[in-house]
PDB file of N, CA and C in Angstrom:
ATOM      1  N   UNK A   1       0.844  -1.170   0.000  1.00  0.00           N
ATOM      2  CA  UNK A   1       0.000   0.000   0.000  1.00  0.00           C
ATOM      3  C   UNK A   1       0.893   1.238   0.000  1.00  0.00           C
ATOM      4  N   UNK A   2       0.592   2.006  -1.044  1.00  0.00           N
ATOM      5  CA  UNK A   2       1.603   3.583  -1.129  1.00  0.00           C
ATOM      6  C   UNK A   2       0.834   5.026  -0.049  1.00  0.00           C
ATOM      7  N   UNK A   3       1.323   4.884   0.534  1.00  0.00           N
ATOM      8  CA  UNK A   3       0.675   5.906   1.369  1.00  0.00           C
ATOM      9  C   UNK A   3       1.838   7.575   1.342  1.00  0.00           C
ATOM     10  N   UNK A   4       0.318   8.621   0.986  1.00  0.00           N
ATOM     11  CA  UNK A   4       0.970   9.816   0.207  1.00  0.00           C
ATOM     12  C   UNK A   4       0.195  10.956   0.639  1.00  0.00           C
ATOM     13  N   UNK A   5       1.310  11.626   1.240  1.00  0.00           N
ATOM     14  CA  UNK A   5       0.289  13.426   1.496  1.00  0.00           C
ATOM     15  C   UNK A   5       0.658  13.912   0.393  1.00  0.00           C
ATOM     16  N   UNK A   6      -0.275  15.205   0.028  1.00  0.00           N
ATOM     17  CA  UNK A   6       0.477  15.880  -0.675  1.00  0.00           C
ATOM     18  C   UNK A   6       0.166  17.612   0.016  1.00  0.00           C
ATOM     19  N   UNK A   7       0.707  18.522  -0.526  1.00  0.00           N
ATOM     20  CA  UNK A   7       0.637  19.780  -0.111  1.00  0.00           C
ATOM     21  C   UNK A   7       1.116  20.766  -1.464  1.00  0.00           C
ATOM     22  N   UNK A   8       0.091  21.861  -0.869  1.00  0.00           N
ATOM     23  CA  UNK A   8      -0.145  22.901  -1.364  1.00  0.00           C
ATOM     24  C   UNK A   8      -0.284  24.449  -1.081  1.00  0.00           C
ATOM     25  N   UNK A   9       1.010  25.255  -1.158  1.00  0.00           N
ATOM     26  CA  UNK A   9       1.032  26.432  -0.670  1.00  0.00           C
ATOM     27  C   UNK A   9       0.458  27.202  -0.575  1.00  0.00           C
ATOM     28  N   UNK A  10       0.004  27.413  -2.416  1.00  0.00           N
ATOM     29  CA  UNK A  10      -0.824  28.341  -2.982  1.00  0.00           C
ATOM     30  C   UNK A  10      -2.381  27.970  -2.303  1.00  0.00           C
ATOM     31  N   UNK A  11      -2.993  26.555  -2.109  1.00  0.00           N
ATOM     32  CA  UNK A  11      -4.186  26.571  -1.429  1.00  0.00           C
ATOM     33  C   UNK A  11      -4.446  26.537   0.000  1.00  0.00           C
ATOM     34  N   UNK A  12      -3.148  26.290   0.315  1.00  0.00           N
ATOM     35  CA  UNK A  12      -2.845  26.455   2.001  1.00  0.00           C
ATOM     36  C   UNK A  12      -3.758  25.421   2.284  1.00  0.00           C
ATOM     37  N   UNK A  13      -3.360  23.709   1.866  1.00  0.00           N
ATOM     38  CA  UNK A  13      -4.117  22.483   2.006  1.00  0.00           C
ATOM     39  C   UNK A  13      -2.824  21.675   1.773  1.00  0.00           C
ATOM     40  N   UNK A  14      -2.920  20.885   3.099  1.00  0.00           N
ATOM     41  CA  UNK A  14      -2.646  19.331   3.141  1.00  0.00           C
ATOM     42  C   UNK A  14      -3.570  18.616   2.733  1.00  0.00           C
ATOM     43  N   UNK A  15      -3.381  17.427   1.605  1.00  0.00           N
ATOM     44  CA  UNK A  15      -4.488  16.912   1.517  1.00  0.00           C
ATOM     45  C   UNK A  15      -3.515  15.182   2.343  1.00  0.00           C
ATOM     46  N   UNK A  16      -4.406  14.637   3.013  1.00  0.00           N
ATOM     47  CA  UNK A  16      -4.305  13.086   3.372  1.00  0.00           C
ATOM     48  C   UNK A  16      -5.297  12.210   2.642  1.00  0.00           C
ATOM     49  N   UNK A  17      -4.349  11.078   2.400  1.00  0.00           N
ATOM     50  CA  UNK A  17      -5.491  10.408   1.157  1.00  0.00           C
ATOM     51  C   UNK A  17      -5.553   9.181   2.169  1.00  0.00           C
ATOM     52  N   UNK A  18      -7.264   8.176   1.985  1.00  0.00           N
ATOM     53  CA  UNK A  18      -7.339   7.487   2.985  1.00  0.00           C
ATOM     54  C   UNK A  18      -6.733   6.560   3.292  1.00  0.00           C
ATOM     55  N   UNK A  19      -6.165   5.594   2.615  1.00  0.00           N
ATOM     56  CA  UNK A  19      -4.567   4.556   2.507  1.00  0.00           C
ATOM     57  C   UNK A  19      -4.008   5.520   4.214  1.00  0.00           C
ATOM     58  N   UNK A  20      -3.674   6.328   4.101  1.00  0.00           N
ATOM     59  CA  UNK A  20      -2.816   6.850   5.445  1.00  0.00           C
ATOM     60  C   UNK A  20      -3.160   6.452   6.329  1.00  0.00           C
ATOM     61  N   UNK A  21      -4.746   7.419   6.667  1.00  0.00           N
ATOM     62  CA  UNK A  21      -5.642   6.889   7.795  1.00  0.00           C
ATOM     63  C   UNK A  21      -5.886   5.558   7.871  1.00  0.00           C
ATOM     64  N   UNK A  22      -5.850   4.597   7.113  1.00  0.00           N
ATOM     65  CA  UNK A  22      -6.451   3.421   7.125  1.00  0.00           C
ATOM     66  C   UNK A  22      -4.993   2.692   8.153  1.00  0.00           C
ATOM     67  N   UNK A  23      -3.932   3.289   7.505  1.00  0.00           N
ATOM     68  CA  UNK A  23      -2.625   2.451   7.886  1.00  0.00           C
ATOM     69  C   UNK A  23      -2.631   2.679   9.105  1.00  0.00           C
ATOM     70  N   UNK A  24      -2.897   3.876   9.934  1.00  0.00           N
ATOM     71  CA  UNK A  24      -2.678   4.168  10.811  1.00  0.00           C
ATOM     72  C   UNK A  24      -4.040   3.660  11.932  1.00  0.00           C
ATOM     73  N   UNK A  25      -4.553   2.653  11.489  1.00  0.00           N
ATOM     74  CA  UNK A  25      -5.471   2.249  12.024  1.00  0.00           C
ATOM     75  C   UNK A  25      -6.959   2.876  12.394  1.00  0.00           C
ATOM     76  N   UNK A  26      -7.074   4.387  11.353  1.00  0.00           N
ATOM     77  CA  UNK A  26      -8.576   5.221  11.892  1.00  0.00           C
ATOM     78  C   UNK A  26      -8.540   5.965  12.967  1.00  0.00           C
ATOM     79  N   UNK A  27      -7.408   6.355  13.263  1.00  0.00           N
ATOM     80  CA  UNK A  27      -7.133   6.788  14.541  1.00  0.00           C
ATOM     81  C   UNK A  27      -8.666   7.939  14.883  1.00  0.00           C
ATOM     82  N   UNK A  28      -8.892   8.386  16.167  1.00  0.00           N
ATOM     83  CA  UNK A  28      -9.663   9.211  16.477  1.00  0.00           C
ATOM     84  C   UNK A  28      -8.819  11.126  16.295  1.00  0.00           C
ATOM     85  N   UNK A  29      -7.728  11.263  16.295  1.00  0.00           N
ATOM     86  CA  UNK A  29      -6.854  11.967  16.358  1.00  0.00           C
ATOM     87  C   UNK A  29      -5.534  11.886  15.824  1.00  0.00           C
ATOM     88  N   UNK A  30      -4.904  12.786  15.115  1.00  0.00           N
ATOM     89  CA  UNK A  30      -3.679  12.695  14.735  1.00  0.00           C
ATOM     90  C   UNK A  30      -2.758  13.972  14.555  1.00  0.00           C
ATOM     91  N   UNK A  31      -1.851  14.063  14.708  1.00  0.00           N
ATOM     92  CA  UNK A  31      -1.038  15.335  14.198  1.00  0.00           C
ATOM     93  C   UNK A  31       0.232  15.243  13.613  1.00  0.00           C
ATOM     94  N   UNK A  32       0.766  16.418  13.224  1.00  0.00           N
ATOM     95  CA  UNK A  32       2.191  16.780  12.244  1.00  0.00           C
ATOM     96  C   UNK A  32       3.193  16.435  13.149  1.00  0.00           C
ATOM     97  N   UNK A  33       4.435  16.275  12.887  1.00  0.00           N
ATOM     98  CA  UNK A  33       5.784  16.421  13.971  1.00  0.00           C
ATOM     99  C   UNK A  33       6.685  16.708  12.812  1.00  0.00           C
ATOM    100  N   UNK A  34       7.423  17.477  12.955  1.00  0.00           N
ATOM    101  CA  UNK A  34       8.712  18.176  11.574  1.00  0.00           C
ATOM    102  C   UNK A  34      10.016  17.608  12.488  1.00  0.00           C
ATOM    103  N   UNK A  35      10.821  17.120  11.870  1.00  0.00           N
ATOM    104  CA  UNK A  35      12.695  16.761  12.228  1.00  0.00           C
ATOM    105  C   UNK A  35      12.992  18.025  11.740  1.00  0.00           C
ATOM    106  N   UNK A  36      13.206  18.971  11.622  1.00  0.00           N
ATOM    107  CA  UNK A  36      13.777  19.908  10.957  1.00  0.00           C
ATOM    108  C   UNK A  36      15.693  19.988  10.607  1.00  0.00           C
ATOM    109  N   UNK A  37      16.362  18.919  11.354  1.00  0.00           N
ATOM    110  CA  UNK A  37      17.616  18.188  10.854  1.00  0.00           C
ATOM    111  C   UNK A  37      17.674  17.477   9.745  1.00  0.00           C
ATOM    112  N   UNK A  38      16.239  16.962   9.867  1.00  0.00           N
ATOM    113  CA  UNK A  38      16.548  15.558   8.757  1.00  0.00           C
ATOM    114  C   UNK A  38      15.249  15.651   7.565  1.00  0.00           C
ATOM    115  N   UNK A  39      14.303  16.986   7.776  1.00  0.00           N
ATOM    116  CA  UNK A  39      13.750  16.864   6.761  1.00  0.00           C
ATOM    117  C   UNK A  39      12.552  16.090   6.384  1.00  0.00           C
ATOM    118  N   UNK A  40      12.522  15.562   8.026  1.00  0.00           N
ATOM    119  CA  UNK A  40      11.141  14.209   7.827  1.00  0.00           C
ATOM    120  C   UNK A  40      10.078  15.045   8.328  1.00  0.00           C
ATOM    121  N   UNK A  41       9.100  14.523   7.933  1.00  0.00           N
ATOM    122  CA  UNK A  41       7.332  15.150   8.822  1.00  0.00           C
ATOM    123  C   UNK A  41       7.032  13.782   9.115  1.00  0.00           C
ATOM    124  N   UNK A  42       6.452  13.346  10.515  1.00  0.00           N
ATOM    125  CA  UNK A  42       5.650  12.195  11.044  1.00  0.00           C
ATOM    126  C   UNK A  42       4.081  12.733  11.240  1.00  0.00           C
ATOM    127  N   UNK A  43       3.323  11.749  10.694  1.00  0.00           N
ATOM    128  CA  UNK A  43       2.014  11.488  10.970  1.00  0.00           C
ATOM    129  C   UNK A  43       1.671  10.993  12.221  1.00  0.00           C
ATOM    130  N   UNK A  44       1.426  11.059  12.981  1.00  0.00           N
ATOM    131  CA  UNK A  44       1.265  10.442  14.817  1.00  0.00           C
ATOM    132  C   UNK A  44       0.447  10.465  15.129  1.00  0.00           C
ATOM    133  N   UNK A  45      -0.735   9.442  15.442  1.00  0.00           N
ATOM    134  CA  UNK A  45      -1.710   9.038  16.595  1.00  0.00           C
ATOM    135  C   UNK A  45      -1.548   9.454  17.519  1.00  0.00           C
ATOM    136  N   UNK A  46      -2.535  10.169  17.719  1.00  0.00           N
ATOM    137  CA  UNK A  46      -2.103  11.132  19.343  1.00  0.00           C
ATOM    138  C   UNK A  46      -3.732  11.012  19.967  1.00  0.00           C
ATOM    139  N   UNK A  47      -4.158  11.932  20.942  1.00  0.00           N
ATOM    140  CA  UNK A  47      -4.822  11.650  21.973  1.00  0.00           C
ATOM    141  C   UNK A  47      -5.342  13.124  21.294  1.00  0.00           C
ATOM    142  N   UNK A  48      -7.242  13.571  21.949  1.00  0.00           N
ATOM    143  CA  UNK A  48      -7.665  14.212  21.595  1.00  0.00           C
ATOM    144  C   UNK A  48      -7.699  15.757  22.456  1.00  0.00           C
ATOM    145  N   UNK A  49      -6.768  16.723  22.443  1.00  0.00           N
ATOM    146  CA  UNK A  49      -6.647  17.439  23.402  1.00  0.00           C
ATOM    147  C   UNK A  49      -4.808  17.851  23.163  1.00  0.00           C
ATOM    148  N   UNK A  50      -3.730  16.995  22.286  1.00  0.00           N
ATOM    149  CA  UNK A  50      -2.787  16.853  22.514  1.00  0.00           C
ATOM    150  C   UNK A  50      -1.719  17.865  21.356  1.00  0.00           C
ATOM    151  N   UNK A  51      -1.267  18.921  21.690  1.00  0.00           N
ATOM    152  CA  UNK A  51      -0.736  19.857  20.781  1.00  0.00           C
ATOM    153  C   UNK A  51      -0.863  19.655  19.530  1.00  0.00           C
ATOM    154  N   UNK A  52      -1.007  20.380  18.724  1.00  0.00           N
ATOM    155  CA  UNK A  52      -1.536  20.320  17.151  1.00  0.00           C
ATOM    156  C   UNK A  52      -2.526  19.021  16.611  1.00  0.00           C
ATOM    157  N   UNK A  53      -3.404  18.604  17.644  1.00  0.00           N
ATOM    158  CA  UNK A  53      -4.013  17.081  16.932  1.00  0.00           C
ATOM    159  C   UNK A  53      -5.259  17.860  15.946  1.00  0.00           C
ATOM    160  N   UNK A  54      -4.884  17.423  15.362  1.00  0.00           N
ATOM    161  CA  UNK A  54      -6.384  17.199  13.891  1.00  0.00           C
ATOM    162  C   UNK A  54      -7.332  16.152  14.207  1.00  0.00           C
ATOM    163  N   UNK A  55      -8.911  16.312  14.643  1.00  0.00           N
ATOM    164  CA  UNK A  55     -10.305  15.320  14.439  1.00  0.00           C
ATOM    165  C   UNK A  55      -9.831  14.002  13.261  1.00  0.00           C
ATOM    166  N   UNK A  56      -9.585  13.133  13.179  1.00  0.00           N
ATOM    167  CA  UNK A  56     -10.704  12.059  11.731  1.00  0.00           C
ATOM    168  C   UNK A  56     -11.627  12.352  11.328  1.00  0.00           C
ATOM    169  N   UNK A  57     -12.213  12.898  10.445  1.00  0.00           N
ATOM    170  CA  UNK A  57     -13.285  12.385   9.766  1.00  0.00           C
ATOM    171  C   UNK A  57     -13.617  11.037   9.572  1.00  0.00           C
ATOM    172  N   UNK A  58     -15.509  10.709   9.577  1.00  0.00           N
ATOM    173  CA  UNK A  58     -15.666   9.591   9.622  1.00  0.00           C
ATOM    174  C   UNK A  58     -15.661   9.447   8.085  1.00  0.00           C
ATOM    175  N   UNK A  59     -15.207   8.315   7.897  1.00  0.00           N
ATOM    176  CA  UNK A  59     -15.174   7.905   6.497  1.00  0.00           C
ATOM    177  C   UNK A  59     -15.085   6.036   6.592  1.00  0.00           C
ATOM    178  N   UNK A  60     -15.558   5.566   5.108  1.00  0.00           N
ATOM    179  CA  UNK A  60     -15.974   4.273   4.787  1.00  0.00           C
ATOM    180  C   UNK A  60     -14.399   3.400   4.265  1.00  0.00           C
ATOM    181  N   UNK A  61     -14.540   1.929   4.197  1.00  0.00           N
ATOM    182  CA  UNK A  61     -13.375   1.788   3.317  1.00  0.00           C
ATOM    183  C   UNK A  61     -14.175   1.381   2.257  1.00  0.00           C
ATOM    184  N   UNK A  62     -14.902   1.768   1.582  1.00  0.00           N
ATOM    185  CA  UNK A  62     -15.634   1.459   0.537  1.00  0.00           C
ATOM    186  C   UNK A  62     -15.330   2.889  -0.067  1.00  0.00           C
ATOM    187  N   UNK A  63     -15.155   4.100   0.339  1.00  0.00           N
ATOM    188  CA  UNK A  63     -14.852   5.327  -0.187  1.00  0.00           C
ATOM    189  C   UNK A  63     -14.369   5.301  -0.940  1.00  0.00           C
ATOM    190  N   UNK A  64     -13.413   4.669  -2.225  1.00  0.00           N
ATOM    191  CA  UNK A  64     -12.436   4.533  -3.087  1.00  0.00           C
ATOM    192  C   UNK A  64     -12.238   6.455  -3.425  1.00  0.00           C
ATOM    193  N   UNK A  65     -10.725   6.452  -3.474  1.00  0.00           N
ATOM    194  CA  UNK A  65     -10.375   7.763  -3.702  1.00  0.00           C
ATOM    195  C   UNK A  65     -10.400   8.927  -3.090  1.00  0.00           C
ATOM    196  N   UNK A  66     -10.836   8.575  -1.662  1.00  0.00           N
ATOM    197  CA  UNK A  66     -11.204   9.729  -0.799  1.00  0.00           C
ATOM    198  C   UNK A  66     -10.145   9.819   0.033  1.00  0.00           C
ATOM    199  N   UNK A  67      -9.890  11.389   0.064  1.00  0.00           N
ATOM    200  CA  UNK A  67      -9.318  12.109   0.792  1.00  0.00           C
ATOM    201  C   UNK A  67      -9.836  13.170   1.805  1.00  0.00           C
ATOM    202  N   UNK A  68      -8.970  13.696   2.875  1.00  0.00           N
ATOM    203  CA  UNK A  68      -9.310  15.013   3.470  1.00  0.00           C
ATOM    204  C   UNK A  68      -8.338  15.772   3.560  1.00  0.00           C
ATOM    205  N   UNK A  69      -8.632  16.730   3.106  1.00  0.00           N
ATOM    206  CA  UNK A  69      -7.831  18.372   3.325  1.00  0.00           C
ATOM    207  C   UNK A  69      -7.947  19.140   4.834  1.00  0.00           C
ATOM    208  N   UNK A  70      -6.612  19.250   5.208  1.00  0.00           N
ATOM    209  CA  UNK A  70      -6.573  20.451   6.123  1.00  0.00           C
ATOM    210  C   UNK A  70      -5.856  21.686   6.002  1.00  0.00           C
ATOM    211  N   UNK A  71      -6.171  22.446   6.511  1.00  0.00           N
ATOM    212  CA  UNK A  71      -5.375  23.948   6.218  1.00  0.00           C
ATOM    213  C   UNK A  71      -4.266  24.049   8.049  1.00  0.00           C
ATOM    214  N   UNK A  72      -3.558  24.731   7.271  1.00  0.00           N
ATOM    215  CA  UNK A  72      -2.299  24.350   8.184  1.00  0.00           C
ATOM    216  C   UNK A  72      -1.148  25.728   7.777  1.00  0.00           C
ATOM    217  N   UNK A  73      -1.381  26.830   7.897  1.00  0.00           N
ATOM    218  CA  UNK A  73      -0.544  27.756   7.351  1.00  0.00           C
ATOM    219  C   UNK A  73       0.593  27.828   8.429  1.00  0.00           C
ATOM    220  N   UNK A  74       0.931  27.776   9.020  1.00  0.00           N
ATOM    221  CA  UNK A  74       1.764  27.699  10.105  1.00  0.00           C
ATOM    222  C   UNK A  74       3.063  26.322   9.801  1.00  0.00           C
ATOM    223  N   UNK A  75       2.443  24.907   9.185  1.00  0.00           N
ATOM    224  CA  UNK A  75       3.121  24.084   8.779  1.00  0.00           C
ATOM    225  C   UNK A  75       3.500  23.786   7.468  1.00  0.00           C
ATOM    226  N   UNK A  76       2.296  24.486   6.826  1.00  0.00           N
ATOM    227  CA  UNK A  76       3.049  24.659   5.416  1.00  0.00           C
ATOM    228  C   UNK A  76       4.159  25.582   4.613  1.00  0.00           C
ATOM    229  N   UNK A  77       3.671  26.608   5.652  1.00  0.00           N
ATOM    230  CA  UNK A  77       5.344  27.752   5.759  1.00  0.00           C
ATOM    231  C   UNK A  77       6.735  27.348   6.315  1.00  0.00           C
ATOM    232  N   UNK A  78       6.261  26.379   6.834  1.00  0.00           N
ATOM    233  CA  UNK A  78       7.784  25.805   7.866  1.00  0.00           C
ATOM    234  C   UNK A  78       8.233  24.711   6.626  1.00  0.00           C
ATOM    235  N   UNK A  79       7.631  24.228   6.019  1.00  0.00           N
ATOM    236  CA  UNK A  79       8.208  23.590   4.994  1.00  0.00           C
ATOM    237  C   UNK A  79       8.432  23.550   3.806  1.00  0.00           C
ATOM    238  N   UNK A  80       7.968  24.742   3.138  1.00  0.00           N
ATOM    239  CA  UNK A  80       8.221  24.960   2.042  1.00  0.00           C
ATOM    240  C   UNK A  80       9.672  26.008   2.245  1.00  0.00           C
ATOM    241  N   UNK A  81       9.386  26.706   3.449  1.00  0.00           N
ATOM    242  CA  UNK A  81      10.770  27.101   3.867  1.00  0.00           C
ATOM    243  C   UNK A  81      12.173  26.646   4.063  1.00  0.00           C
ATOM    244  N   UNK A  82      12.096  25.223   4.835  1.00  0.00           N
ATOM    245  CA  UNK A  82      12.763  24.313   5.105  1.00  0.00           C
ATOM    246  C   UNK A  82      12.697  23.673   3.889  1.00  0.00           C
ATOM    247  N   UNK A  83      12.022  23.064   3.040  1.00  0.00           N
ATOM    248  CA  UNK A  83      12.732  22.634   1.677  1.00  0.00           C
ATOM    249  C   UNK A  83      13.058  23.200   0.481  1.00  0.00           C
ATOM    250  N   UNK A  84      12.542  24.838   0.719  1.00  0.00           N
ATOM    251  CA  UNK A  84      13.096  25.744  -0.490  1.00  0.00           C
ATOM    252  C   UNK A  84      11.963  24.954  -1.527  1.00  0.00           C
ATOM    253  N   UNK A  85      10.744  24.862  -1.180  1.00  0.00           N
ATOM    254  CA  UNK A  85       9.807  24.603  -2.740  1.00  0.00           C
ATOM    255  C   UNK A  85       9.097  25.688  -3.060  1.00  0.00           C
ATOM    256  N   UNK A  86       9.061  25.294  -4.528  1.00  0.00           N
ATOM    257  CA  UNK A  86       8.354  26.265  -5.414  1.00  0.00           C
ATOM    258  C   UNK A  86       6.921  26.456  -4.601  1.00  0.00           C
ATOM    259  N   UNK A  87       6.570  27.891  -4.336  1.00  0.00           N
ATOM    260  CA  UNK A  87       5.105  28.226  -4.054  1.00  0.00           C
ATOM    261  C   UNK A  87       3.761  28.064  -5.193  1.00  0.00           C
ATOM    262  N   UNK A  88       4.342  27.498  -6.484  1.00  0.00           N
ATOM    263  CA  UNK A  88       3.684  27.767  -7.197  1.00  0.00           C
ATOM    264  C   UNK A  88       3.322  26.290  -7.435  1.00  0.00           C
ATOM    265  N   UNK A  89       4.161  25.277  -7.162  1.00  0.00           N
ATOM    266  CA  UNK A  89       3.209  24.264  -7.586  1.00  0.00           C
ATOM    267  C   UNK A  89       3.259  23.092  -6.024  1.00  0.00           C
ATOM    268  N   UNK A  90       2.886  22.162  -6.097  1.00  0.00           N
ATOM    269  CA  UNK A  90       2.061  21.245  -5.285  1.00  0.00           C
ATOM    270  C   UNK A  90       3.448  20.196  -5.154  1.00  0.00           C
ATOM    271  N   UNK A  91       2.725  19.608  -4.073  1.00  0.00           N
ATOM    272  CA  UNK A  91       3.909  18.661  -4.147  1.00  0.00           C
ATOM    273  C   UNK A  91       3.407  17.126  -3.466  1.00  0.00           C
ATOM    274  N   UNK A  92       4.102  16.103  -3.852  1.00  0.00           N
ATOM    275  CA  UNK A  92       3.452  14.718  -3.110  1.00  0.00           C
ATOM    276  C   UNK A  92       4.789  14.241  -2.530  1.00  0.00           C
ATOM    277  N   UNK A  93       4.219  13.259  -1.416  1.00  0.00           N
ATOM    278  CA  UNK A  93       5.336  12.779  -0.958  1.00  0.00           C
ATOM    279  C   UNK A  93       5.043  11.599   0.087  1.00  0.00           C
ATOM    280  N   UNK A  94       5.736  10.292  -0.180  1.00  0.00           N
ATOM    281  CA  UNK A  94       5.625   9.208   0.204  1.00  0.00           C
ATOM    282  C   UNK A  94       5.662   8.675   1.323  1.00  0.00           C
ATOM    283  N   UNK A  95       4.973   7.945   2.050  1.00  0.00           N
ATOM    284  CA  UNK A  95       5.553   7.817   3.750  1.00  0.00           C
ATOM    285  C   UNK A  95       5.661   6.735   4.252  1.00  0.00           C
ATOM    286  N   UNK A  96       6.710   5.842   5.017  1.00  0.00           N
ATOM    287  CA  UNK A  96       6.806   4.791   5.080  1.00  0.00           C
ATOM    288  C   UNK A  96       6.239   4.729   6.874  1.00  0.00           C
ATOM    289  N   UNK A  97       5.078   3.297   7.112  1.00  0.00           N
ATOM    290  CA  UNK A  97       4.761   3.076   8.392  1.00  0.00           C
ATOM    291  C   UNK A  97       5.392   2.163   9.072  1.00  0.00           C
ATOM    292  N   UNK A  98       5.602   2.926  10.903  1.00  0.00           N
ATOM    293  CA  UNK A  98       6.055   2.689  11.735  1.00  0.00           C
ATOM    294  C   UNK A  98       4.755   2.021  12.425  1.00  0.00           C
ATOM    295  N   UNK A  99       4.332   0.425  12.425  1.00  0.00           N
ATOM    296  CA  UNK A  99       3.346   0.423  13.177  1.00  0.00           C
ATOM    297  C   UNK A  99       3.397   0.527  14.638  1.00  0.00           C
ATOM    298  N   UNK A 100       4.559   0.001  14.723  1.00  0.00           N
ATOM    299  CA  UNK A 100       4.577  -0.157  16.471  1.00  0.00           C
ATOM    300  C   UNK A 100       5.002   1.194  17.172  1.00  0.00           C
ATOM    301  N   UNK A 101       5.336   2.184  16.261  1.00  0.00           N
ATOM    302  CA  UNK A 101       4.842   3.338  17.402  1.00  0.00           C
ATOM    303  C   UNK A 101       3.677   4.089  16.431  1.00  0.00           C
ATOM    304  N   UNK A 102       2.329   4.115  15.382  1.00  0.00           N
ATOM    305  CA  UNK A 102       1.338   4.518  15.350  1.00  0.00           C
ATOM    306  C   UNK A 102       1.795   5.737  14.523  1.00  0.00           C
ATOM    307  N   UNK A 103       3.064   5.763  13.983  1.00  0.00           N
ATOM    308  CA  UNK A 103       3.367   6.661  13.066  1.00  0.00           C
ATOM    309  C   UNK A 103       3.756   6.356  11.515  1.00  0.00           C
ATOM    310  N   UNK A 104       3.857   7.621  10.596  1.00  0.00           N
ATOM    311  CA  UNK A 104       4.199   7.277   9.631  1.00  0.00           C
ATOM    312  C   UNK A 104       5.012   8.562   9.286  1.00  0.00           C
ATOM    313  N   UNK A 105       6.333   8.481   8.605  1.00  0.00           N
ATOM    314  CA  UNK A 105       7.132   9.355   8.620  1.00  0.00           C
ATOM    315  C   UNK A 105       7.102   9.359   6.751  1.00  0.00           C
ATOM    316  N   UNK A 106       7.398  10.672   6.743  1.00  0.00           N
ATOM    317  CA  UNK A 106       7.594  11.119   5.274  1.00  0.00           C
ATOM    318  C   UNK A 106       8.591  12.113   5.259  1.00  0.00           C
ATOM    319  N   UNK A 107       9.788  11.365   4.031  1.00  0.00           N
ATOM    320  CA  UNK A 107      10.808  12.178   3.491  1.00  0.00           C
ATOM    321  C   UNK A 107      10.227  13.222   2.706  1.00  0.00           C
ATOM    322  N   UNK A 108      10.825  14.495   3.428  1.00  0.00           N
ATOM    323  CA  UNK A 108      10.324  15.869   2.905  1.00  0.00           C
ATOM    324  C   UNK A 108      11.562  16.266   1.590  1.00  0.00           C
ATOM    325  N   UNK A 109      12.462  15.469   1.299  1.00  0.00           N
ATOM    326  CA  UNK A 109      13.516  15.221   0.535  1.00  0.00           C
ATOM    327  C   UNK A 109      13.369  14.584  -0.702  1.00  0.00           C
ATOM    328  N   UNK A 110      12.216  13.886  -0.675  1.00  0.00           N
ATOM    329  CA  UNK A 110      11.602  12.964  -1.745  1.00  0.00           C
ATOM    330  C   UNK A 110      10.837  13.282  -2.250  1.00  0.00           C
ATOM    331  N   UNK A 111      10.324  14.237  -2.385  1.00  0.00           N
ATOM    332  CA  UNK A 111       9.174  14.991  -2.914  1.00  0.00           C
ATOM    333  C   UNK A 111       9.245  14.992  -4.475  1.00  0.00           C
ATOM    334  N   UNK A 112       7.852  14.536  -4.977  1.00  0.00           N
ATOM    335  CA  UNK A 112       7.580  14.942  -6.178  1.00  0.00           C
ATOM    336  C   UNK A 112       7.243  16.065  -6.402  1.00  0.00           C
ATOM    337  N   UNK A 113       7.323  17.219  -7.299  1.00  0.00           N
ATOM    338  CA  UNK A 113       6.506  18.298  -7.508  1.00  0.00           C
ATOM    339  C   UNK A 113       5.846  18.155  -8.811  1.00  0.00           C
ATOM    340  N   UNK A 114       4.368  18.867  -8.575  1.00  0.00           N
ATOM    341  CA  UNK A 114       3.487  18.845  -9.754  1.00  0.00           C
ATOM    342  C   UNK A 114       3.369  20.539 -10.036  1.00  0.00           C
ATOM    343  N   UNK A 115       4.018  21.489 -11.109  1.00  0.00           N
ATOM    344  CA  UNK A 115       3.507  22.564 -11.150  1.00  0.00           C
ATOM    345  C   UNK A 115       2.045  22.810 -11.398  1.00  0.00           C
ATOM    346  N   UNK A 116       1.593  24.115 -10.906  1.00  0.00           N
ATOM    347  CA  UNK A 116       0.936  23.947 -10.913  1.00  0.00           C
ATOM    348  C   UNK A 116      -0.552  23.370 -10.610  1.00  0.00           C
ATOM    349  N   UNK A 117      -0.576  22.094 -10.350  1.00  0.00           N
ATOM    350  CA  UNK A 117      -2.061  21.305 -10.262  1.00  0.00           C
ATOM    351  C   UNK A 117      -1.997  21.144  -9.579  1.00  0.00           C
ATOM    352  N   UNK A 118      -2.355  22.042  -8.510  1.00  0.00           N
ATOM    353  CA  UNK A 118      -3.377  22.171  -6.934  1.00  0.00           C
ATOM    354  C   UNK A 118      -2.909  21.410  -6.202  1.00  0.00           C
ATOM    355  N   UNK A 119      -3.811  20.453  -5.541  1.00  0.00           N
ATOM    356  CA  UNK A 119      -4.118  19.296  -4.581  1.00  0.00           C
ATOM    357  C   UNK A 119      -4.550  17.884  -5.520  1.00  0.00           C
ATOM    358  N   UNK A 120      -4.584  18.113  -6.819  1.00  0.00           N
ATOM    359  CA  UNK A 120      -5.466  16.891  -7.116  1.00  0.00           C
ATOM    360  C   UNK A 120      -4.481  15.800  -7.943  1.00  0.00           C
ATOM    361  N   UNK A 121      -3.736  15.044  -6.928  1.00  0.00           N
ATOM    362  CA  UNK A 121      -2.839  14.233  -6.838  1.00  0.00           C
ATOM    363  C   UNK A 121      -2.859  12.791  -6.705  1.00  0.00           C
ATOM    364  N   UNK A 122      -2.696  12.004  -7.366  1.00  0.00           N
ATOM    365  CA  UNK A 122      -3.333  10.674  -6.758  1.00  0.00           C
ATOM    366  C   UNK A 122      -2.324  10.172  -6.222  1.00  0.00           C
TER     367      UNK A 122
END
């Protein structure tokens, strides 16, 4: 299973596609964590109340193709900063899961860029 955020400056949207959530077991809560040494962002199961956590949406696994967008200007400036990307186009990027600690880390180094085309990334 390829599990992939992608982000977008210009719309000031993370989008998470459901493969993530699913990997991460549906969590009730989750949030960002930046290495800013190494360039990684972790996805983390966290507790509801717990610095930067983002809700789940309820969603099906019958959903095929569904995603959710969050807005995040605060984290999307820290990384387009930290990786020097173009504001103008979008970017995807791959994340490999840690099950046994409830995370999934993504090389901010590995990034594809799409000029241009938004969020709508598969």
């Amino acid at each position: 299973m390829e599990l992939y955020l992608s982000f977008s400056l210009k719309r000031q949207r993370v989008r998470i596609f459901r493969d993530v959530l699913r990997a991460l077991g549906k969590p009730g809560c989750f949030r960002f964590l930046i290495d800013e040494d190494s360039n990684r962002l972790a996805m983390q199961v966290c507790a509801f109340g717990d610095g930067g956590f983002h809700i789940t949406p309820d969603f099906s696994d019958k959903d095929s193709g569904w995603s959710y967008e969050i807005s995040s200007a605060e984290l999307l400036g820290l990384i387009w900063d930290q990786c020097n990307w173009d504001p103008e186009s979008s970017y995807r990027v791959a994340g490999v899961l840690c099950p046994d600690i409830h995370v999934i880390i993504f090389e901010l180094n590995n990034a594809e860029m799409f000029s241009g085309s938004g969020l709508d990334l598969a």
